[in-house]
Protein backbone atom coordinates (compact mmCIF):
# COMPACT_ATOMS: atom_id res chain seq x y z
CA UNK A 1 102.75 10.26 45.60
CA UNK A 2 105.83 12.56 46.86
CA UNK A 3 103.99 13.66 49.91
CA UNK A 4 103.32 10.25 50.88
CA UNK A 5 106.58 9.35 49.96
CA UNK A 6 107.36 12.01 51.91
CA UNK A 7 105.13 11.40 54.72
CA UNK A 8 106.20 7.87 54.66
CA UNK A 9 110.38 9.31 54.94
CA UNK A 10 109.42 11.30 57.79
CA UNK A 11 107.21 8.43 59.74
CA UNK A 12 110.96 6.26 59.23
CA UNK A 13 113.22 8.83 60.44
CA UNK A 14 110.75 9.39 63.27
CA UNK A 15 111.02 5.98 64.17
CA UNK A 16 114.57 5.97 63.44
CA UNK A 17 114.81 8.72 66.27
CA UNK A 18 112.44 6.76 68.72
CA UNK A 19 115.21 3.84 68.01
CA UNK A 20 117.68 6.38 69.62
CA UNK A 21 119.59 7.34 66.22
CA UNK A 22 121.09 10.20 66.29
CA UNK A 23 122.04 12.70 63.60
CA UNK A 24 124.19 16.07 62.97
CA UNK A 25 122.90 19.25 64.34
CA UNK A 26 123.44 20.36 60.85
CA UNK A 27 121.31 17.37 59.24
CA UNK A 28 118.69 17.50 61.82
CA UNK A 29 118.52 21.34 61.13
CA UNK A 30 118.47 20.56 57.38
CA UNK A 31 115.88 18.28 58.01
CA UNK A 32 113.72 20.62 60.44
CA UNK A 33 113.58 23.04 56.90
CA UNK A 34 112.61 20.25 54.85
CA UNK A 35 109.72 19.10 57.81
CA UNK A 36 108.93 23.14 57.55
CA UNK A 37 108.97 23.09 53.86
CA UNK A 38 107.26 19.64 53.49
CA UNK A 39 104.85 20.54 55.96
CA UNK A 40 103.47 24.04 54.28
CA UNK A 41 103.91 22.27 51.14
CA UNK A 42 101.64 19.69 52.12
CA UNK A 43 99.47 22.79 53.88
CA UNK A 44 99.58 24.11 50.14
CA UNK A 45 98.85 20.99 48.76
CA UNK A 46 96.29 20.29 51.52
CA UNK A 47 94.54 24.00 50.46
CA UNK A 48 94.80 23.49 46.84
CA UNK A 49 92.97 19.87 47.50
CA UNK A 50 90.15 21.26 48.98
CA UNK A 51 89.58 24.32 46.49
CA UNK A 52 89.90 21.83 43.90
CA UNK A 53 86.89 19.51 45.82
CA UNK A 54 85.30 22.58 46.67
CA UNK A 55 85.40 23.89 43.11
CA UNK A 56 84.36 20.29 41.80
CA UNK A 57 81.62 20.14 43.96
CA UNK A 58 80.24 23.37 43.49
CA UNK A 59 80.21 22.51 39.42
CA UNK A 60 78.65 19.30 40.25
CA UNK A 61 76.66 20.96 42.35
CA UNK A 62 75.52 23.83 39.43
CA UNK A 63 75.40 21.32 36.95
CA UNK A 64 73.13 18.90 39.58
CA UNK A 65 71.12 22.30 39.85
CA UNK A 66 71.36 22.97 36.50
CA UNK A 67 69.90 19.87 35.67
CA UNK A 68 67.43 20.37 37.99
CA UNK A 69 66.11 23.66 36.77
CA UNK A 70 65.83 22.46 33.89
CA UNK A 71 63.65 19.48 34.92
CA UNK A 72 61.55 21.51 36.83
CA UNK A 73 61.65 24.48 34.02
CA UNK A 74 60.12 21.19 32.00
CA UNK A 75 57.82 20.52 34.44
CA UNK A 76 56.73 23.64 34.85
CA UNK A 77 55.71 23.99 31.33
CA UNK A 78 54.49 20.33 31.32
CA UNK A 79 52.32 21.40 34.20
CA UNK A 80 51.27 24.45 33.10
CA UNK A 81 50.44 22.65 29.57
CA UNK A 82 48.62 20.22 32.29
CA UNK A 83 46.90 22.98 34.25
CA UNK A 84 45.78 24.22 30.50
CA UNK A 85 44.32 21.27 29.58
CA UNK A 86 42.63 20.54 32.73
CA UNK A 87 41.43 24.37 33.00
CA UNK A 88 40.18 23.51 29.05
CA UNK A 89 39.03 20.32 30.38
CA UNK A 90 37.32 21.93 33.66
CA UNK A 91 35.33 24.02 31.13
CA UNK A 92 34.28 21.11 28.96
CA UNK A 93 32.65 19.90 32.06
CA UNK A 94 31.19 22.74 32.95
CA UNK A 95 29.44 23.44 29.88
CA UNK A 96 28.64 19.36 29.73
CA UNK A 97 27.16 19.88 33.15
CA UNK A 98 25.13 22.70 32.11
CA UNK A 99 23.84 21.24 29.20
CA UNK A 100 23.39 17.83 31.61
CA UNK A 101 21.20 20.04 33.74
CA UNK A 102 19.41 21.58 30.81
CA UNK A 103 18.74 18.62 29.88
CA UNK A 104 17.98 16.97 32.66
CA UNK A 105 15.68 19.92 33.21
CA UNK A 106 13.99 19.53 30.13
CA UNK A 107 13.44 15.55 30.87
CA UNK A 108 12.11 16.38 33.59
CA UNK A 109 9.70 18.81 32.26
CA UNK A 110 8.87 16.33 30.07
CA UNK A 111 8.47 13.73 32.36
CA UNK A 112 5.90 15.66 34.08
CA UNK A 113 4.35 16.74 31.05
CA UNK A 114 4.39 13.24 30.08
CA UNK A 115 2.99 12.09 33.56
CA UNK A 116 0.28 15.02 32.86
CA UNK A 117 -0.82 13.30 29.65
CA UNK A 118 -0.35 9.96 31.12
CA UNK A 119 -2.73 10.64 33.80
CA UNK A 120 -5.13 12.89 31.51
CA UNK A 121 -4.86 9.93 29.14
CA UNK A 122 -5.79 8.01 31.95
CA UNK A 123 -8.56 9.84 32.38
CA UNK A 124 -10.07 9.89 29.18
CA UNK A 125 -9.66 6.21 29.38
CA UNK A 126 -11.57 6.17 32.38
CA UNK A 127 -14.15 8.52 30.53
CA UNK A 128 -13.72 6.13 27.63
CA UNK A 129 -14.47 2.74 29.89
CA UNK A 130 -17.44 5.04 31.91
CA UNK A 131 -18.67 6.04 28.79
CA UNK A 132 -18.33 2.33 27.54
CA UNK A 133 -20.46 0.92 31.22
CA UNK A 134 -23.14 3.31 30.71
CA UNK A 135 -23.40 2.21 27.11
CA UNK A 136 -23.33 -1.27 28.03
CA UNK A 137 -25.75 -0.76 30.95
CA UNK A 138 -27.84 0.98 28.52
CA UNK A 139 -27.90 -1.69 25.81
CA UNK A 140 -28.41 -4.39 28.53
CA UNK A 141 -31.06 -1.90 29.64
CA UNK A 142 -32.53 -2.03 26.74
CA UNK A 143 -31.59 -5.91 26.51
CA UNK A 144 -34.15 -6.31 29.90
CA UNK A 145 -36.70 -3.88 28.38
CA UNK A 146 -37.34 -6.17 25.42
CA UNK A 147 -36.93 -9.38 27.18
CA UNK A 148 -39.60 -7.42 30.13
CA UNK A 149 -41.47 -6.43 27.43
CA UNK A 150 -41.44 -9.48 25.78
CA UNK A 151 -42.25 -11.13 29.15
CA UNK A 152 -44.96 -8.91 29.43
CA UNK A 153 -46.57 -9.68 26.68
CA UNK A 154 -45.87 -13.52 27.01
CA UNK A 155 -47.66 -12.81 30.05
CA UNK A 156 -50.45 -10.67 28.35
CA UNK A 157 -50.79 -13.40 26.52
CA UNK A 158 -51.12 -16.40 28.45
CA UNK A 159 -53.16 -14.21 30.83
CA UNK A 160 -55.63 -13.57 27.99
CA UNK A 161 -55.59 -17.08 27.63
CA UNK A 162 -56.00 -17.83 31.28
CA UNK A 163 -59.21 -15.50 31.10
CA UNK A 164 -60.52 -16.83 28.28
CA UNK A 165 -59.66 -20.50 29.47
CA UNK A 166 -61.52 -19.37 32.90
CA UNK A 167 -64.69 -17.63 30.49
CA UNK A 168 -64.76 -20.83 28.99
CA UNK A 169 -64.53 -22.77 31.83
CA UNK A 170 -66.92 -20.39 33.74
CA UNK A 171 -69.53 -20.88 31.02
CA UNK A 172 -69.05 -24.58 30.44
CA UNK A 173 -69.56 -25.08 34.11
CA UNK A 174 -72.83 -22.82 33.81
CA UNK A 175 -74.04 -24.75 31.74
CA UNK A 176 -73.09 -27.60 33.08
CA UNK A 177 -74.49 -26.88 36.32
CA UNK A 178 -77.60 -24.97 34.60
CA UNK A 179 -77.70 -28.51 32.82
CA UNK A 180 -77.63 -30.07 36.28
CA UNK A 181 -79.83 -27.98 37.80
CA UNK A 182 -82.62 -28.77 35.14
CA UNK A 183 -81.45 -32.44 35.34
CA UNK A 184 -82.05 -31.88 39.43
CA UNK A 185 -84.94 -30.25 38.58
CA UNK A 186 -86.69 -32.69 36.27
CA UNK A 187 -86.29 -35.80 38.09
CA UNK A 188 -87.03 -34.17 41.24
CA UNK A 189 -90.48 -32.97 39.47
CA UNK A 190 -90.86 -36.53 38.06
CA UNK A 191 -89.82 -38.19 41.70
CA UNK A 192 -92.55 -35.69 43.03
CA UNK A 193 -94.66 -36.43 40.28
CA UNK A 194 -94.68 -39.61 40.60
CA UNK A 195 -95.09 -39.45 44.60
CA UNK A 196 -97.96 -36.92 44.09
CA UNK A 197 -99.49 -39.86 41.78
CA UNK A 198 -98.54 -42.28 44.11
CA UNK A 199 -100.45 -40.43 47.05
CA UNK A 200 -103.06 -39.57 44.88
CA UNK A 201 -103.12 -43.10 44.22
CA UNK A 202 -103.13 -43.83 47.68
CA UNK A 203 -105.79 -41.05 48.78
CA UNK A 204 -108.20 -42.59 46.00
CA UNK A 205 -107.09 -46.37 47.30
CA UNK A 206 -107.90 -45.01 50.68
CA UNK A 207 -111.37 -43.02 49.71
CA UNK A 208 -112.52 -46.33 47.67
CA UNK A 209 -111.44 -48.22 51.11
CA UNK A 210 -113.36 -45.73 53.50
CA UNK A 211 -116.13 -45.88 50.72
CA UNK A 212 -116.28 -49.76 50.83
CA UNK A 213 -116.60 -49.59 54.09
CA UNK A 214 -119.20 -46.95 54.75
CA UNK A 215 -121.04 -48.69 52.33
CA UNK A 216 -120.57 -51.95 53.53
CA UNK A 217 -121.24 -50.13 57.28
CA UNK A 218 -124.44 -49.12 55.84
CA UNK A 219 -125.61 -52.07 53.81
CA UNK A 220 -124.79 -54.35 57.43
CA UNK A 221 -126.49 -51.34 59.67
CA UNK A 222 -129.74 -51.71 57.31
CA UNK A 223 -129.90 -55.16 57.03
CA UNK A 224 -128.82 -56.18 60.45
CA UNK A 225 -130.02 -52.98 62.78
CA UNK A 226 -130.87 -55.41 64.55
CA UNK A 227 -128.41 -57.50 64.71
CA UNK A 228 -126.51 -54.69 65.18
CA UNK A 229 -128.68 -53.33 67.60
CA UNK A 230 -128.15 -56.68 69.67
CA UNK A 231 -124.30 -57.02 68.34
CA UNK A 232 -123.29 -53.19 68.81
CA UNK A 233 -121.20 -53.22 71.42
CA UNK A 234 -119.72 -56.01 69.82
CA UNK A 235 -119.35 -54.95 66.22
CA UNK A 236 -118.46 -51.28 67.66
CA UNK A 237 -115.47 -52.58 68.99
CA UNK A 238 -114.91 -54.67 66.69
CA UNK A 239 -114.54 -51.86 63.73
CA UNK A 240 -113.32 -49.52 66.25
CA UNK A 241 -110.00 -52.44 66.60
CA UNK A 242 -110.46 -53.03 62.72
CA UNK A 243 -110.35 -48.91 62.28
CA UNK A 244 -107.54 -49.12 64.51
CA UNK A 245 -105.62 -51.59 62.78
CA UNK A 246 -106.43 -50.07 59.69
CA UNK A 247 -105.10 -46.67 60.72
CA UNK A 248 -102.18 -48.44 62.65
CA UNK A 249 -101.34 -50.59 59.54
CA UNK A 250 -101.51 -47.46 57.14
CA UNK A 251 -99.73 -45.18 59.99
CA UNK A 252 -96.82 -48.08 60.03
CA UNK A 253 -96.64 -48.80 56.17
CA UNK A 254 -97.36 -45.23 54.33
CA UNK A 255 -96.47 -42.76 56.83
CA UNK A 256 -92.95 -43.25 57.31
CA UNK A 257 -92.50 -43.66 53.46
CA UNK A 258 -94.77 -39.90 53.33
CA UNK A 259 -92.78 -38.71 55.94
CA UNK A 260 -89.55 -39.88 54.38
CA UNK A 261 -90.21 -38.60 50.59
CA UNK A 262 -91.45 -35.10 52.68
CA UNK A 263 -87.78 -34.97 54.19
CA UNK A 264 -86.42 -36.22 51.71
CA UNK A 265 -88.19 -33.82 49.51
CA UNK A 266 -87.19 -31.00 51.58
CA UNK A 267 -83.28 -31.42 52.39
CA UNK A 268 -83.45 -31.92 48.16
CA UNK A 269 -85.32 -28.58 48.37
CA UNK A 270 -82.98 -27.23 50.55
CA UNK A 271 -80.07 -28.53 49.08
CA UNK A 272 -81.49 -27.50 46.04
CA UNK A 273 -81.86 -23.65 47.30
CA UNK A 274 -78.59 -24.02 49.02
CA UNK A 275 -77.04 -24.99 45.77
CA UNK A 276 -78.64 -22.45 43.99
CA UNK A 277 -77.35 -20.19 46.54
CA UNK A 278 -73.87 -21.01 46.19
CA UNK A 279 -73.50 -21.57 42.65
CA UNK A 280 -75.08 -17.68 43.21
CA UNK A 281 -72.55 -16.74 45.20
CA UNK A 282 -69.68 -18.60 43.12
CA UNK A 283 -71.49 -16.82 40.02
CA UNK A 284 -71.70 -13.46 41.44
CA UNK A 285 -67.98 -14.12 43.01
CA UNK A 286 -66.68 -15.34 39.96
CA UNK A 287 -68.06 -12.45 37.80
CA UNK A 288 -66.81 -10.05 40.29
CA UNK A 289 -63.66 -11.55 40.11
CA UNK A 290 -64.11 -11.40 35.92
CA UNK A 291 -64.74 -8.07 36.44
CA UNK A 292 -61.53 -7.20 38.85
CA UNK A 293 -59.16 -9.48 36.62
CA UNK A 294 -61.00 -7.13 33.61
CA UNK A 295 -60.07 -3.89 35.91
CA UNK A 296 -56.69 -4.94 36.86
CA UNK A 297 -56.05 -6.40 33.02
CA UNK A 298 -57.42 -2.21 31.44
CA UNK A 299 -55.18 -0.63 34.44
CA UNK A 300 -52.12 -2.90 33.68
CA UNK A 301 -52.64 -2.85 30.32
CA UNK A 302 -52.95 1.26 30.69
CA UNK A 303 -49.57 1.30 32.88
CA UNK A 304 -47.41 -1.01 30.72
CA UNK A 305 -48.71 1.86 27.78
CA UNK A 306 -47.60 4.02 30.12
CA UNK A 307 -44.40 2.73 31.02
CA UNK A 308 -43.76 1.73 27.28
CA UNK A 309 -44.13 5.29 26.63
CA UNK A 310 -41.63 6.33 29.28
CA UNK A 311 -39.44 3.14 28.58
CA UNK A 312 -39.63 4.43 24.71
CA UNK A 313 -39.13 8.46 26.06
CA UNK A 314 -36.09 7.26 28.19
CA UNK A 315 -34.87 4.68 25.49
CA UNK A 316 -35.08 7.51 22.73
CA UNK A 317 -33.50 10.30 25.31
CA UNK A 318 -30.72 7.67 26.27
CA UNK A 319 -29.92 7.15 22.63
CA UNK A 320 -29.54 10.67 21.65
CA UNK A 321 -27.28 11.03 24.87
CA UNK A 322 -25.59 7.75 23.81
CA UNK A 323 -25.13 9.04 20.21
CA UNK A 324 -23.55 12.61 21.80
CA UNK A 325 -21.45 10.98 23.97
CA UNK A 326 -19.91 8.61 21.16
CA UNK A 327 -19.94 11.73 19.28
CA UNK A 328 -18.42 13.42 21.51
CA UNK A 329 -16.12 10.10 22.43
CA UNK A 330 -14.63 10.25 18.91
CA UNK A 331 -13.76 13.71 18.81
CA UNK A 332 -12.12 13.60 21.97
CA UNK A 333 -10.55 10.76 20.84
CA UNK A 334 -9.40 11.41 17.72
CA UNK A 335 -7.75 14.83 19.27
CA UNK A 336 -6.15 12.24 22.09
CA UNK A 337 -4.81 10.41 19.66
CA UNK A 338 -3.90 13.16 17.44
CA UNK A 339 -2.17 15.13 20.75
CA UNK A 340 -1.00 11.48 21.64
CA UNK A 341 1.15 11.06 18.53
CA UNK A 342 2.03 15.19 18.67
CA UNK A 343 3.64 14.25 22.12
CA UNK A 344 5.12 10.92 21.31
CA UNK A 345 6.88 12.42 18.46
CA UNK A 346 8.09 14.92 20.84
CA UNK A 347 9.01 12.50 23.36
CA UNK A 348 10.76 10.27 20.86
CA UNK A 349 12.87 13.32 19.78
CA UNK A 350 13.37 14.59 22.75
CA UNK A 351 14.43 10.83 23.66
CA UNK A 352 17.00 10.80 20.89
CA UNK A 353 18.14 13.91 21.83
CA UNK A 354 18.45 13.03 25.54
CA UNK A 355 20.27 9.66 24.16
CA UNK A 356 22.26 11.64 21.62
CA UNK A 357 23.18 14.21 24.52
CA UNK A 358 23.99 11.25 27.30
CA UNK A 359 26.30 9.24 24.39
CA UNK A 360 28.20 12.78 24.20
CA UNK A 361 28.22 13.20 27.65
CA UNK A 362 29.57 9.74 27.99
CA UNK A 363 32.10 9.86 25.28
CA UNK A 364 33.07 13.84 27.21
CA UNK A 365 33.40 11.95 30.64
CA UNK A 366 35.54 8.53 28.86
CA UNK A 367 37.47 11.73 26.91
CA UNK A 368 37.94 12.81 30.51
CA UNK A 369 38.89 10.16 32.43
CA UNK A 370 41.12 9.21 29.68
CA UNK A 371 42.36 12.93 29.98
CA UNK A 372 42.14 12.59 33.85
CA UNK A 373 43.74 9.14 33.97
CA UNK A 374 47.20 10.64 31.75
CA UNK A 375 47.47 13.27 33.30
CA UNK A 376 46.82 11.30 36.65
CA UNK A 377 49.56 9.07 34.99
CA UNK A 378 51.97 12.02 34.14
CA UNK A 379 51.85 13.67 37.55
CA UNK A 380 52.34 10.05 39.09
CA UNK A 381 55.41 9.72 36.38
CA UNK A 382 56.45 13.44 37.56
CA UNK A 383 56.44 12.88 41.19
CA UNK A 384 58.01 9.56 40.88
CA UNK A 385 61.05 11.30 38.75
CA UNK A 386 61.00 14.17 41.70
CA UNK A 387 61.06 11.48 44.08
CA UNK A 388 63.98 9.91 42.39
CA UNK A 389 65.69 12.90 41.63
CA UNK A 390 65.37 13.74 45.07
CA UNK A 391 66.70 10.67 46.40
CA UNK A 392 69.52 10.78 43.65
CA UNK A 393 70.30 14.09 45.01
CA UNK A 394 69.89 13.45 48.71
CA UNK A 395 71.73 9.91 48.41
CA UNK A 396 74.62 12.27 46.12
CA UNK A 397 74.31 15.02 48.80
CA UNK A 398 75.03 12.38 51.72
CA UNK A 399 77.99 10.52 50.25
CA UNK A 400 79.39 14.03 49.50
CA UNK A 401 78.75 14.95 53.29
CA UNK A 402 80.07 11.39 53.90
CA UNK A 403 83.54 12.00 52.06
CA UNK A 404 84.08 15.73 53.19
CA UNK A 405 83.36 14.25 56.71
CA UNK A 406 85.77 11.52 55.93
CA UNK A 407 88.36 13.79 54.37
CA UNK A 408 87.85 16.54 56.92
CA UNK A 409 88.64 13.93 59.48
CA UNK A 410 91.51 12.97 57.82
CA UNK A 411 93.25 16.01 57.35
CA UNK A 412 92.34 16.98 61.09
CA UNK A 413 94.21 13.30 61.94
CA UNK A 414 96.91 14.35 59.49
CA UNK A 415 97.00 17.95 61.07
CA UNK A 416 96.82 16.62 64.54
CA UNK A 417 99.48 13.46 63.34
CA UNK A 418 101.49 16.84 62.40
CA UNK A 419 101.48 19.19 64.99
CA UNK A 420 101.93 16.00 67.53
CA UNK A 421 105.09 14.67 66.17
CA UNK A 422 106.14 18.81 65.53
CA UNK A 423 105.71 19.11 69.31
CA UNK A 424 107.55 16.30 70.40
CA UNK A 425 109.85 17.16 68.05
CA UNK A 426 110.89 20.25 69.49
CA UNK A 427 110.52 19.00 73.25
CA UNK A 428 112.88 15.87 72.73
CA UNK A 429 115.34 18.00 70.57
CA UNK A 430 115.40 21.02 73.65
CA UNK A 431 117.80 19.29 75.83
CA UNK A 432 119.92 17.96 72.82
């Protein structure tokens, strides 16, 4: 307050001498010691000032850096408690991931082993369902062996039945036609009986006739020779027409009823022998055929032995292999199912396990993150006090630089203000 009061005195009296007023040498003089005085006074004052701000701001400053060291001395240890943790952490992971890939290596072993009994299963199954076609083939095999044997002997039997229907029929129809035949036979012999009586009939008709008539020939020669003597020519031709008409009247009425029954009797001769022939030939056919259907009947009868034989052989041969192979089917299943539940158990521990190890891996990685995320959170909390520190001290730093500027500037106006009115002092007070 005195050097501005001061100050102040000494900006009047400089005015005072710009207004032209005038003092005593001695005053002036007087007042030229106190300017001196004042002047390294306020050059004292102006020294002890800025020891005084330069000794305040280097214990702000030290106790700002103080302050600071010991924020970073705690966040040093906070890190390095950090860098433990994650370094603790870091190995938790490591031996996580190891056991992860352990793990993971033994799933995967046992996912291949698994695929290997999966596809050997798959196998067996396919073994199983082979094993299962050739059984059914076997039994419908056998199914169409009885139902062929059973045809077969349906047919046997209605073939023995046709044969014996035909042997019947064969020998109904021989004696039917042997029946016939005599039949044929008798009234042909009675028709040519009869006809043989008739022309016998006839010949003795026509012997009595010629008889009559020689006689009566003979009886009219004696008695009339001469009449017929006298009447010859006459009487000749007279008999000779009569003869003529006789022979022409028996020629017209008998012969073409002789010469029919003769044809007659020989197309029924023929036809007989013609019949006889063919029902022969159908006899001697049909027995042949008899015999062949007999033939074929022994040799089919002989290969259906045979192939029942083979049918049995194969049937009998296919069981036992049937039997082996279910044998054999069981055992191998029974072990399947026996190494089936062996490896499911496995696989169902080894699927806890692998469960049991992924929950622990997954409550490791949450533990982690959770780790990761605070610590993520404490270096964000850490930089962000840094940052603000920082700016505190940068912001603290720059007003300081502000105010030394501004007092620095200040003293150089005060010091120019000063040495100005000290200089004009002196060069208005040289001609005085």
């Amino acid at each position: 307050m005195s050097i501005r009061r001061r100050s102040r005195g000494f900006v009047n009296s400089c005015w005072e001498r710009e207004e032209r007023v005038y003092v005593v040498q001695e005053n002036y003089r007087q007042i030229t010691r106190e300017i001196e005085w004042q002047r390294k006074e306020i050059v004292e004052k102006l020294e002890q000032i800025k020891a005084m701000e330069e000794q305040a701001r280097k214990e702000e400053s030290c106790q700002q850096l103080q302050g600071l060291y010991d924020e970073q001395t705690a966040t040093v240890e906070e890190l390095n408690s950090t860098q433990h943790n994650l370094s603790m952490t870091r190995s938790k992971l490591k031996q996580t991931r190891r056991q992860r890939d352990e793990k993971g290596h033994i799933v995967l072993h046992q996912t291949h082993t698994e695929q290997q009994l999966g596809s050997q299963a798959r196998e067996l199954l396919k073994v199983a369902d082979v094993s299962n076609d050739h059984v059914r083939k076997l039994h419908s095999k056998l199914d169409r062996k009885r139902s062929v044997e059973k045809e077969n002997e349906r047919l046997r039997q209605s073939f023995e039945q046709n044969v014996a229907r035909m042997e019947d029929g064969l020998e109904n129809f021989v004696k039917d036609h042997t029946k016939f035949l005599s039949d044929i036979a008798g009234s042909y012999g009675t028709i040519l009986a009869k006809q043989s009586s008739d022309l016998s009939v006839l010949s003795e008709l026509m012997l009595q006739f010629a008889e009559g008539l020689r006689k009566a020939a003979t009886d009219s020669t004696h008695s009339t020779q001469e009449f017929t003597k006298s009447f010859w020519g006459t009487t000749r031709t007279q008999v000779n027409v009569q003869a003529a008409n006789q022979h022409q009247f028996l020629v017209d009425n008998f012969l073409p009823k002789f010469q029919s029954v003769s044809k007659s009797l020989q197309e029924r001769g023929q036809a007989v022998q013609q019949l006889q022939r063919s029902l022969t030939e159908e006899l001697q056919r049909q027995a042949d055929l008899v015999k062949v259907l007999l033939a074929d009947q022994k040799d089919g009868m002989n290969r259906l032995r045979q192939v029942t034989q083979q049918w049995d052989q194969q049937t009998e041969w296919h069981l036992r292999r049937i039997s082996e192979q279910q044998t054999l089917s069981s055992q191998s299943l029974s072990e399947f199912d026996a190494e089936i539940n062996k490896q499911m158990q496995m696989i169902i521990n080894l699927v806890n396990s692998v469960q049991q190890t992924r929950e622990n891996y997954k409550t490791r990685v949450n533990d982690t993150s959770t780790e990761e995320a605070l610590l993520e959170e404490q270096r964000a909390d850490m930089v962000t006090t840094v940052r603000e520190r920082r700016d505190d001290v940068e912001s603290h730093a720059s007003s300081m630089s502000d105010w030394s500027s501004l007092l620095s500037t200040e003293i150089r106006q005060r010091n120019s203000d000063v040495v100005k009115f000290i200089v004009e002092d002196m060069r208005q007070e040289g001609p005085t």
